[in-house]
N, C-alpha and C. Protein backbone atom coordinates (compact mmCIF):
# COMPACT_ATOMS: atom_id res chain seq x y z
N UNK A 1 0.85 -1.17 0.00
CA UNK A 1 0.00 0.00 0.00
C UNK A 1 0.90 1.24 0.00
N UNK A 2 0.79 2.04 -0.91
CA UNK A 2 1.47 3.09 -0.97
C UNK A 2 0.71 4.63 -0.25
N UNK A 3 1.16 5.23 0.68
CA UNK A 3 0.75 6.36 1.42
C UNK A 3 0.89 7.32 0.36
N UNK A 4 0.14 8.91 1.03
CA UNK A 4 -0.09 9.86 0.12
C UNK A 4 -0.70 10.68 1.06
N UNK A 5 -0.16 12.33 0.80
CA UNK A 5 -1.04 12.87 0.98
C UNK A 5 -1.02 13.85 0.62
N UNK A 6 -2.22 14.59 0.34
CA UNK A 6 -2.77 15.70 -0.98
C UNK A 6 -2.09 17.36 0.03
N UNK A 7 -1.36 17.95 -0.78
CA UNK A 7 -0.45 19.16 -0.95
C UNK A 7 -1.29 20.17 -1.66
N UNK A 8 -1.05 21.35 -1.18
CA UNK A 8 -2.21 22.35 -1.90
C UNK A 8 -0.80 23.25 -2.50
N UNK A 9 -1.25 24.18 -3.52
CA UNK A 9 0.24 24.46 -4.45
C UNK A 9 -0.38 26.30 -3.55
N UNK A 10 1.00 26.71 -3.67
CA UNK A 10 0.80 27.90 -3.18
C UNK A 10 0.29 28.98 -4.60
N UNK A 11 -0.65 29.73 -3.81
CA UNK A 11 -1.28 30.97 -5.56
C UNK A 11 -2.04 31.23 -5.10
N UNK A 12 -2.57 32.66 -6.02
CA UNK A 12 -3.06 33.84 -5.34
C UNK A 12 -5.03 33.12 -6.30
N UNK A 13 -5.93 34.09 -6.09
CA UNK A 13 -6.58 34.30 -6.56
C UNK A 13 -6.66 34.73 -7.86
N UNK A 14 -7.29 34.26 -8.89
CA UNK A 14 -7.28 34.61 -10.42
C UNK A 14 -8.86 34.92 -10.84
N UNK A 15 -8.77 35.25 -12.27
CA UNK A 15 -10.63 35.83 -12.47
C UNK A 15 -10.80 34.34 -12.69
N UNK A 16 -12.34 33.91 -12.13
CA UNK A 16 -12.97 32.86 -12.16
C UNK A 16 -12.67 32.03 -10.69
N UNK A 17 -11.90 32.26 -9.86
CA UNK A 17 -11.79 30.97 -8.78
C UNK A 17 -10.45 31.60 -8.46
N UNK A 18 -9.97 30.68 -7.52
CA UNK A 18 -8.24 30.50 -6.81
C UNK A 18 -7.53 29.69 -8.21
N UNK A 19 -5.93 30.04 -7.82
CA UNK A 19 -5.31 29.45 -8.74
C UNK A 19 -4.80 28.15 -8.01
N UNK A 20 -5.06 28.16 -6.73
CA UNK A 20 -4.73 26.87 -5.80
C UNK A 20 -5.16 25.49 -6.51
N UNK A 21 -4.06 24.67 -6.61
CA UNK A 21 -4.80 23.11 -7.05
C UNK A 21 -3.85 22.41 -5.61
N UNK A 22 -4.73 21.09 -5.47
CA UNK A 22 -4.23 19.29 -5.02
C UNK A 22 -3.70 18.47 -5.72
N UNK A 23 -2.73 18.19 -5.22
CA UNK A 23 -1.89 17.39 -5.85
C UNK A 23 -1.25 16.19 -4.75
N UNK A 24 -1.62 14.68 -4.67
CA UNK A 24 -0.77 13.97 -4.22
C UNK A 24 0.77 13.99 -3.96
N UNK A 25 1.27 13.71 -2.92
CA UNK A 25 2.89 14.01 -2.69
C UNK A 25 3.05 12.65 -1.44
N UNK A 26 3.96 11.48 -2.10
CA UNK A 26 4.52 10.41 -1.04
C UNK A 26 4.85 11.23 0.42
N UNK A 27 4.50 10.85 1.37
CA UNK A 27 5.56 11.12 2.67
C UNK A 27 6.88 10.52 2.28
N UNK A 28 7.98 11.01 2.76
CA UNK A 28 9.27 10.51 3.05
C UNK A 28 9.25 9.46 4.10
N UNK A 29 9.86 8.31 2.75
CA UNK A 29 9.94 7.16 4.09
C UNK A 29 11.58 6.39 3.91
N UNK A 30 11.35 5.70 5.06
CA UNK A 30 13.28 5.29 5.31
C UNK A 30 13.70 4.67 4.20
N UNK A 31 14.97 4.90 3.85
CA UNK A 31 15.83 4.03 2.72
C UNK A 31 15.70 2.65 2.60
N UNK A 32 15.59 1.61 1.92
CA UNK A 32 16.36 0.31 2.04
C UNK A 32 17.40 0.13 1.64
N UNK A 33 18.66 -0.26 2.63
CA UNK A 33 19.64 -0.52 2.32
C UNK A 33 19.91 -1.38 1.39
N UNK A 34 21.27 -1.68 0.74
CA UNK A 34 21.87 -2.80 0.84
C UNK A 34 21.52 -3.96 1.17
N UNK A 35 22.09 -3.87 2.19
CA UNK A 35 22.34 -5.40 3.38
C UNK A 35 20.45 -5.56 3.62
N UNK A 36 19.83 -4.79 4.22
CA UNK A 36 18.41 -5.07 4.11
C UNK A 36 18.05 -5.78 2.82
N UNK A 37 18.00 -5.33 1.37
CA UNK A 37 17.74 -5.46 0.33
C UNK A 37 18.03 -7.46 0.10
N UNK A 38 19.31 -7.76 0.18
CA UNK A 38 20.17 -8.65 -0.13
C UNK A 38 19.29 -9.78 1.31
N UNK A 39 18.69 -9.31 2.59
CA UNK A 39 18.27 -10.15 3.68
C UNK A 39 16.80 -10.48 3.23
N UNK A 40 16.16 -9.48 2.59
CA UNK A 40 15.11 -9.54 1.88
C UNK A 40 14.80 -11.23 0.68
N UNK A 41 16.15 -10.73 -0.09
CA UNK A 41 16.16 -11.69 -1.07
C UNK A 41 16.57 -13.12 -0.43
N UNK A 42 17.12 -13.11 0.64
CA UNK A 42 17.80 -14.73 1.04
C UNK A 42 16.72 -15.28 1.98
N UNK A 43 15.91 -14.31 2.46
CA UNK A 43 14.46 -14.60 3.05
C UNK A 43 13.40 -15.36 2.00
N UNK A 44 13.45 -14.54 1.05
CA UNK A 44 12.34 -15.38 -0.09
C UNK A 44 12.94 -16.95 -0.43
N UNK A 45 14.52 -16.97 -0.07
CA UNK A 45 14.47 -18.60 -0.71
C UNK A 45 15.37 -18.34 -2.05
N UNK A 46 16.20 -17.11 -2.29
CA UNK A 46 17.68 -17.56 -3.07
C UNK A 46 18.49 -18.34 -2.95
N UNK A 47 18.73 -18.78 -3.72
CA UNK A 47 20.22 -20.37 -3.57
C UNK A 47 21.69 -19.25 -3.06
N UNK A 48 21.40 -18.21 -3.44
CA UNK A 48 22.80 -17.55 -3.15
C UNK A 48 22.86 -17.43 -2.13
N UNK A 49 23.84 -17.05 -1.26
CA UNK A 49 24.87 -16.49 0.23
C UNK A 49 24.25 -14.81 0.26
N UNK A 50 24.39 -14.44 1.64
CA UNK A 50 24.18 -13.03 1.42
C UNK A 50 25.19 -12.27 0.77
N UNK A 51 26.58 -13.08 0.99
CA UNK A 51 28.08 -12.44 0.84
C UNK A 51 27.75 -12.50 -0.56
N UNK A 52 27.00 -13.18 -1.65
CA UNK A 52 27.86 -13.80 -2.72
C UNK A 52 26.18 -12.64 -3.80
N UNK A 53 25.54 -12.75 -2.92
CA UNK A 53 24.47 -11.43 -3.46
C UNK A 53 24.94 -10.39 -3.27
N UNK A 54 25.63 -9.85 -2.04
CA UNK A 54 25.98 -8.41 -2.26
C UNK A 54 27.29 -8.28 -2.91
N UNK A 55 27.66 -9.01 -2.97
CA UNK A 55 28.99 -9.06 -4.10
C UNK A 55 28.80 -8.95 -5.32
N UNK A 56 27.68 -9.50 -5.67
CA UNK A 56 26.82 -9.40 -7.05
C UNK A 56 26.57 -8.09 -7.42
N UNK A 57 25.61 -7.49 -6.33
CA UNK A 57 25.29 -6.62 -6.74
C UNK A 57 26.20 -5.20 -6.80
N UNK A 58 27.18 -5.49 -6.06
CA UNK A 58 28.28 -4.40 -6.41
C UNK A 58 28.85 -4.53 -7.40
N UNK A 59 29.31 -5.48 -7.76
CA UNK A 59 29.72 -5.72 -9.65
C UNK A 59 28.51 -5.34 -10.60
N UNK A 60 27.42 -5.20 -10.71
CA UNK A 60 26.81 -4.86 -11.09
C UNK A 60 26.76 -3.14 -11.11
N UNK A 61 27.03 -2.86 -9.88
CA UNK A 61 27.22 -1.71 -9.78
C UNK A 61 27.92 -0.69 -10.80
N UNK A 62 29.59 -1.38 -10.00
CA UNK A 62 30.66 -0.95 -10.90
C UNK A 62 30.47 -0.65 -12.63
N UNK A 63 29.94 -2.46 -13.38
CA UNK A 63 29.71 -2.31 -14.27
C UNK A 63 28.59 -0.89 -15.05
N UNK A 64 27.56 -0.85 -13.93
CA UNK A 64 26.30 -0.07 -14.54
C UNK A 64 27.33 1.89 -14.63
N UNK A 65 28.18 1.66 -13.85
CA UNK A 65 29.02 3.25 -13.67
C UNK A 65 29.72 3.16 -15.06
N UNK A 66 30.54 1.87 -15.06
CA UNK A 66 31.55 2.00 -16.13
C UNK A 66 30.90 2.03 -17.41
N UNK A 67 29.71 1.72 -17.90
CA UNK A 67 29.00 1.81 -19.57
C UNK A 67 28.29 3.24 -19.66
N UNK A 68 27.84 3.65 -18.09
CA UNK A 68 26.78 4.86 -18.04
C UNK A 68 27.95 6.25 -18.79
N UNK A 69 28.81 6.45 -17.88
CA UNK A 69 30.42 6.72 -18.25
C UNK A 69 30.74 6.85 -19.87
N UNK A 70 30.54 5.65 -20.06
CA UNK A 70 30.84 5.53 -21.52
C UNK A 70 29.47 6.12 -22.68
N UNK A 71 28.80 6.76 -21.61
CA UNK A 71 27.80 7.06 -22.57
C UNK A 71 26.62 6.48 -23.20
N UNK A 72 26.47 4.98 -22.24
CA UNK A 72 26.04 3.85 -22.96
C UNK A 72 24.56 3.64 -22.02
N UNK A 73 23.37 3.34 -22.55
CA UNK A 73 21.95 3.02 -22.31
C UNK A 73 22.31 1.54 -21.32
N UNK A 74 22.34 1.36 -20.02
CA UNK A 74 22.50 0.32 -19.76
C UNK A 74 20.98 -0.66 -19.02
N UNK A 75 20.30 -1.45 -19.97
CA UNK A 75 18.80 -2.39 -19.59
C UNK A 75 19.61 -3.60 -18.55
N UNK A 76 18.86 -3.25 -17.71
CA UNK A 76 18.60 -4.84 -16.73
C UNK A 76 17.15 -5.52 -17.04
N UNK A 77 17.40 -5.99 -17.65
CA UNK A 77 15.99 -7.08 -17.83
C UNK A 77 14.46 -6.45 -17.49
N UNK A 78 14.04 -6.94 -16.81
CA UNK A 78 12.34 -6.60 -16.06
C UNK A 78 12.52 -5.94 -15.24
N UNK A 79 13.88 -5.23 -14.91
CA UNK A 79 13.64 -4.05 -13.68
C UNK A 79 13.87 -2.46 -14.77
N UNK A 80 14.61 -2.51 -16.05
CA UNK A 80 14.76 -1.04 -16.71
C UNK A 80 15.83 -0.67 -17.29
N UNK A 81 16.01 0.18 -17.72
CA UNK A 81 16.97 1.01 -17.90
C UNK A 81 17.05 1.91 -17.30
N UNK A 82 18.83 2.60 -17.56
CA UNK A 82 19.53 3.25 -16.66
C UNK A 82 20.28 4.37 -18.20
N UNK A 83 20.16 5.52 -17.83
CA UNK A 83 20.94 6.17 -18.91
C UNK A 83 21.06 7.78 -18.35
N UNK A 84 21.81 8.41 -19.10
CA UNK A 84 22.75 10.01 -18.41
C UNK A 84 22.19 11.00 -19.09
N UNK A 85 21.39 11.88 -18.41
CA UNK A 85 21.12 13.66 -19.20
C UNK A 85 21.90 14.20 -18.71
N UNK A 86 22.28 15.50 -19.20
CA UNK A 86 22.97 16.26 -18.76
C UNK A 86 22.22 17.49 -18.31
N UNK A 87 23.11 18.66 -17.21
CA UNK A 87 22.35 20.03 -17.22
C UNK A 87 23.23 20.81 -17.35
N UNK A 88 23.00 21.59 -18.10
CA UNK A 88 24.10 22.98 -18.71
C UNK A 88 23.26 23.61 -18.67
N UNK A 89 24.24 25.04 -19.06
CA UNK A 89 23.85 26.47 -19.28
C UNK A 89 23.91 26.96 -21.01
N UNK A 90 22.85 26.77 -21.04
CA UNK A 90 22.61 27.66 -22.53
C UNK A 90 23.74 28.89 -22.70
N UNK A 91 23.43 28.60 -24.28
CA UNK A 91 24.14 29.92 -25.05
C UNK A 91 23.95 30.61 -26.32
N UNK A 92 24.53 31.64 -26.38
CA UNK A 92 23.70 32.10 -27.63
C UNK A 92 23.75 31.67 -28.81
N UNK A 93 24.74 30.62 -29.10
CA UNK A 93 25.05 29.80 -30.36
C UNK A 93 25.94 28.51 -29.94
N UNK A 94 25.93 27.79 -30.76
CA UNK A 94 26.48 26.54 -30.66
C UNK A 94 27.73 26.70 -30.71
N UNK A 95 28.21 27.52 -31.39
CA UNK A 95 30.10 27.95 -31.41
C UNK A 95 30.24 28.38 -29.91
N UNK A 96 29.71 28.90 -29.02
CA UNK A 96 30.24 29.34 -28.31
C UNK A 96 30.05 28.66 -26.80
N UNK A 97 29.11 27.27 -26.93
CA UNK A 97 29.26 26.02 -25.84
C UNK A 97 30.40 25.35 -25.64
N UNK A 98 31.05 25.13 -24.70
CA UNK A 98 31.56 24.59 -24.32
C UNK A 98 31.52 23.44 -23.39
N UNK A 99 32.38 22.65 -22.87
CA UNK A 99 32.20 21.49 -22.20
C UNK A 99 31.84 22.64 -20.61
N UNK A 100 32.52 23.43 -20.44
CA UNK A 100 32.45 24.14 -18.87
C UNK A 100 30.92 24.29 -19.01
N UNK A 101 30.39 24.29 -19.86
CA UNK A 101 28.39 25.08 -19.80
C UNK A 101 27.83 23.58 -19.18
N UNK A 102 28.55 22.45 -19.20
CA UNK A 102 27.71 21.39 -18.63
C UNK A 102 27.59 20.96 -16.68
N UNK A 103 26.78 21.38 -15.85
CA UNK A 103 26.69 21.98 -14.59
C UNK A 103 26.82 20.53 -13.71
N UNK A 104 26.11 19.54 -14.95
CA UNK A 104 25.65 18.33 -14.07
C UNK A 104 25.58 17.50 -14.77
N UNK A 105 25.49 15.71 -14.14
CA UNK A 105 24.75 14.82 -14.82
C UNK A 105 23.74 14.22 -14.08
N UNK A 106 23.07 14.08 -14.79
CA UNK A 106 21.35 13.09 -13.98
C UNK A 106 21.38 11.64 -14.27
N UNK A 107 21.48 10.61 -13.71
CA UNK A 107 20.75 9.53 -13.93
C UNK A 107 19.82 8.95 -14.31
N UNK A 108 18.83 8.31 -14.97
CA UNK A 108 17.86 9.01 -15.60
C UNK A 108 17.14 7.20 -15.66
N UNK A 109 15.74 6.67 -14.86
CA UNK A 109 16.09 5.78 -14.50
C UNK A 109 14.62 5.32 -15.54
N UNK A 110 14.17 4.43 -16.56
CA UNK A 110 13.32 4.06 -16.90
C UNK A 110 12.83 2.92 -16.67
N UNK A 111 11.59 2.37 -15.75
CA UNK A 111 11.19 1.26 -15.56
C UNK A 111 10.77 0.17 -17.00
N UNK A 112 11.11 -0.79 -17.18
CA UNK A 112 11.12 -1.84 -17.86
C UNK A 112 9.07 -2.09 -18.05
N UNK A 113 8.42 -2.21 -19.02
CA UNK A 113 7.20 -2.52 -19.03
C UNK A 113 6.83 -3.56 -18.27
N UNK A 114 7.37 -4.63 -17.88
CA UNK A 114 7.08 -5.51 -16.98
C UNK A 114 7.24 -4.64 -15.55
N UNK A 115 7.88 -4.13 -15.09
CA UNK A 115 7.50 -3.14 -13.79
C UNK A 115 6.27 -2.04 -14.07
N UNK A 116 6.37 -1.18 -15.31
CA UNK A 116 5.26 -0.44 -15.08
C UNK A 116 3.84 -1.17 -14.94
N UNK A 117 3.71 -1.84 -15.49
CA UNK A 117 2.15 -3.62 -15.37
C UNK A 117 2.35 -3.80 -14.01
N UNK A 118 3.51 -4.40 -13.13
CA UNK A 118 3.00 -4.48 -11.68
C UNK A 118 2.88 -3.35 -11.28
N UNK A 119 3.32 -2.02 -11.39
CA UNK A 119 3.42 -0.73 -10.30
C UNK A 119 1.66 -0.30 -10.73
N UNK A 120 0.74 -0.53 -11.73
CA UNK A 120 -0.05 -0.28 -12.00
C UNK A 120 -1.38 -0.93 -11.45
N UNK A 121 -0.65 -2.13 -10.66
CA UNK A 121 -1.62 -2.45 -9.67
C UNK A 121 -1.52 -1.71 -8.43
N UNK A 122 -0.95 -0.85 -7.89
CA UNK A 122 -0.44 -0.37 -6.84
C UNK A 122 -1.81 0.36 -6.21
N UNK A 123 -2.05 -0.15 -4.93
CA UNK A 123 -2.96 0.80 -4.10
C UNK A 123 -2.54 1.64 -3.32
N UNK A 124 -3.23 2.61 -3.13
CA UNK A 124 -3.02 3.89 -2.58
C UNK A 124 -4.12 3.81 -1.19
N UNK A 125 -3.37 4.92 -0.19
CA UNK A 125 -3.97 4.39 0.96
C UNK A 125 -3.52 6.45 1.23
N UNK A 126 -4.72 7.19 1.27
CA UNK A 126 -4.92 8.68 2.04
C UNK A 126 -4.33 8.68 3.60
N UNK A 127 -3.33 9.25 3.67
CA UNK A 127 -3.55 10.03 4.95
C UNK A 127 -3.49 11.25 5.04
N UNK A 128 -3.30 11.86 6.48
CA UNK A 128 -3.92 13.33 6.74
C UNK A 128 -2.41 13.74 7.28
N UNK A 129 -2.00 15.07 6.56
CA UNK A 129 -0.96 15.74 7.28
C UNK A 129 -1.31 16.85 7.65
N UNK A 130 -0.95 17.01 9.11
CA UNK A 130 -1.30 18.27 9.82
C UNK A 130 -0.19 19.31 10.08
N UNK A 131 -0.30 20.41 10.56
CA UNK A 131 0.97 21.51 10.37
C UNK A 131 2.06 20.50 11.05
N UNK A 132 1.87 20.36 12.06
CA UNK A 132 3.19 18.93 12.84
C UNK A 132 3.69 17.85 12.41
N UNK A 133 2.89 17.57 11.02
CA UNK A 133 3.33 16.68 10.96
C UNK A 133 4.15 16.84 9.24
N UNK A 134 3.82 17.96 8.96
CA UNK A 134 4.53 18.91 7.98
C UNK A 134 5.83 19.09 8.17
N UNK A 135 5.70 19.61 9.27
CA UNK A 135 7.36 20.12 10.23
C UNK A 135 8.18 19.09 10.20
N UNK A 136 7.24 18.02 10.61
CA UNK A 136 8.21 16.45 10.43
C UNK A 136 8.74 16.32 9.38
N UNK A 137 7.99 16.37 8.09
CA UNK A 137 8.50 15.99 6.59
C UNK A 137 9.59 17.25 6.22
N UNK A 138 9.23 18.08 6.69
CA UNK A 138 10.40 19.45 6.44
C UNK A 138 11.76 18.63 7.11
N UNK A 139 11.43 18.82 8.52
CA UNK A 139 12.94 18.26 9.01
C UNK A 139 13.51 16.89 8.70
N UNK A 140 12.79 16.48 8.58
CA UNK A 140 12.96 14.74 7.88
C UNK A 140 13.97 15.08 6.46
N UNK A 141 13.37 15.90 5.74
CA UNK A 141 13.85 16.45 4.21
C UNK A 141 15.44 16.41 4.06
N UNK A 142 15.31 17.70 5.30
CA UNK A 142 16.46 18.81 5.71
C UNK A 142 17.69 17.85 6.06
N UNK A 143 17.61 16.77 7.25
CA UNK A 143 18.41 15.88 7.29
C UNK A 143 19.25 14.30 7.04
N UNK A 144 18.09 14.24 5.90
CA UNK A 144 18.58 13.03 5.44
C UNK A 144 19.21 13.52 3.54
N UNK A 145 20.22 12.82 3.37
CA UNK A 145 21.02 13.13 2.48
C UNK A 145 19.86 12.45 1.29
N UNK A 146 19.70 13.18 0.05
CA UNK A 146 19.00 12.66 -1.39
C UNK A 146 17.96 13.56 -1.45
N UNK A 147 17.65 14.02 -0.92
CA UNK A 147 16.12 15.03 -0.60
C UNK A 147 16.56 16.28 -1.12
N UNK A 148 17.39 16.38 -1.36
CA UNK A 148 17.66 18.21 -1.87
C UNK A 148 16.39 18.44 -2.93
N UNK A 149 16.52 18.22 -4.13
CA UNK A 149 16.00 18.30 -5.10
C UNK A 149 14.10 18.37 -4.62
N UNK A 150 13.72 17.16 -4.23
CA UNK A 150 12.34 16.96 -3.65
C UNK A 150 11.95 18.47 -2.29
N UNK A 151 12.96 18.23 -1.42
CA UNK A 151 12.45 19.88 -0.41
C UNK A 151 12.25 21.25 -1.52
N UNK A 152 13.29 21.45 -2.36
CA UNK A 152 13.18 22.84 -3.15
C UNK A 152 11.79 22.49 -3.97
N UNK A 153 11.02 21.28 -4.52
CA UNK A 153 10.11 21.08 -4.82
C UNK A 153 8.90 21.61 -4.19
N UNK A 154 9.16 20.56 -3.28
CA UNK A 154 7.94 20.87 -2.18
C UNK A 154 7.65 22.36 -1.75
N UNK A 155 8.73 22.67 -0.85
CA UNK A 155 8.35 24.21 -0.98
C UNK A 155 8.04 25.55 -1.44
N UNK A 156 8.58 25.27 -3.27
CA UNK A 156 8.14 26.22 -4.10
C UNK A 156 6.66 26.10 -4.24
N UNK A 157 5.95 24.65 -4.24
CA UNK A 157 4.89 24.60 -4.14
C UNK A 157 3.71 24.88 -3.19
N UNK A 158 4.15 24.39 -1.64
CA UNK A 158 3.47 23.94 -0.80
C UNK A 158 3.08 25.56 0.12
N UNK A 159 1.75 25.74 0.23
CA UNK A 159 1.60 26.60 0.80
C UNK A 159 1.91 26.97 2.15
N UNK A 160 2.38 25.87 3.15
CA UNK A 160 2.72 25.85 4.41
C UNK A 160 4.01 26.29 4.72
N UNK A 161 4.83 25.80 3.43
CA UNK A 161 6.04 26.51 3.51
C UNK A 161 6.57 28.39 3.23
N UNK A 162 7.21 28.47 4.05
CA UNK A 162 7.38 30.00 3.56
C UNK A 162 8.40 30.51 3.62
């Protein structure tokens, strides 16, 4: 069951109504590790070792860095593809880009059609966030590392924030 709960976008009044809309937004919930991930799988009944799964999956790793690197679309089967955008800074002509105009790279993660078919059974389950429990998801945001991107989200939107 996947949680949710409806975010109101910050905006003023316009002719005809408010410019305010609802929009669903996940709560922040804990990471799965690794080692969780790999205890997960030797729970269901893998023939492998935990040692010899997470060993796996770090070669996998390595490999998915070293082709991404190379520029290269890398598919794992029924879980997706994996491939690199970039973010630069525009310019006024193509003569005058350079490699320095490129700021960033993104990861860029596409689920495999056999995942989007199961995620499409996925139920959703409402709850209620109250100003406290807002504060929670703020500070929750603020101190756990990966959230950058999602807080500057949230708060350009969220009317509670200010």
């Amino acid at each position: 069951m996947i949680p949710y709960y409806v975010m109101t976008t910050k905006g003023g009044k316009s002719k005809g109504g408010s410019s305010q809309k609802a929009f669903a937004r996940m709560p922040p919930t804990e990471k799965v590790e690794l080692r969780e991930l790999v205890e997960d799988m030797v729970r269901k009944g893998s023939v492998a070792s935990k040692g010899l799964m997470k060993g796996f999956l770090c070669d996998v790793f390595d490999s998915l860095v070293y082709f991404l690197l190379e520029g290269r679309r890398v598919t794992l089967g029924e879980i997706g593809s994996f491939s690199l955008s970039l973010k630069s800074e525009a310019t006024a002509s193509a003569d005058e880009f350079t490699k320095d105009n490129i700021k960033g790279v993104n990861v860029v993660f596409t689920p495999s059609r056999e995942m989007k078919e199961c995620l499409a059974n996925a139920v959703f389950k409402r709850i209620s966030i109250e100003e406290k429990d807002h504060d929670a998801i703020i500070n929750y945001l603020l101190k756990n590392e990966g959230y950058e991107e999602e807080l500057e989200e949230h708060c350009a939107l969220c009317d509670s924030c200010d």
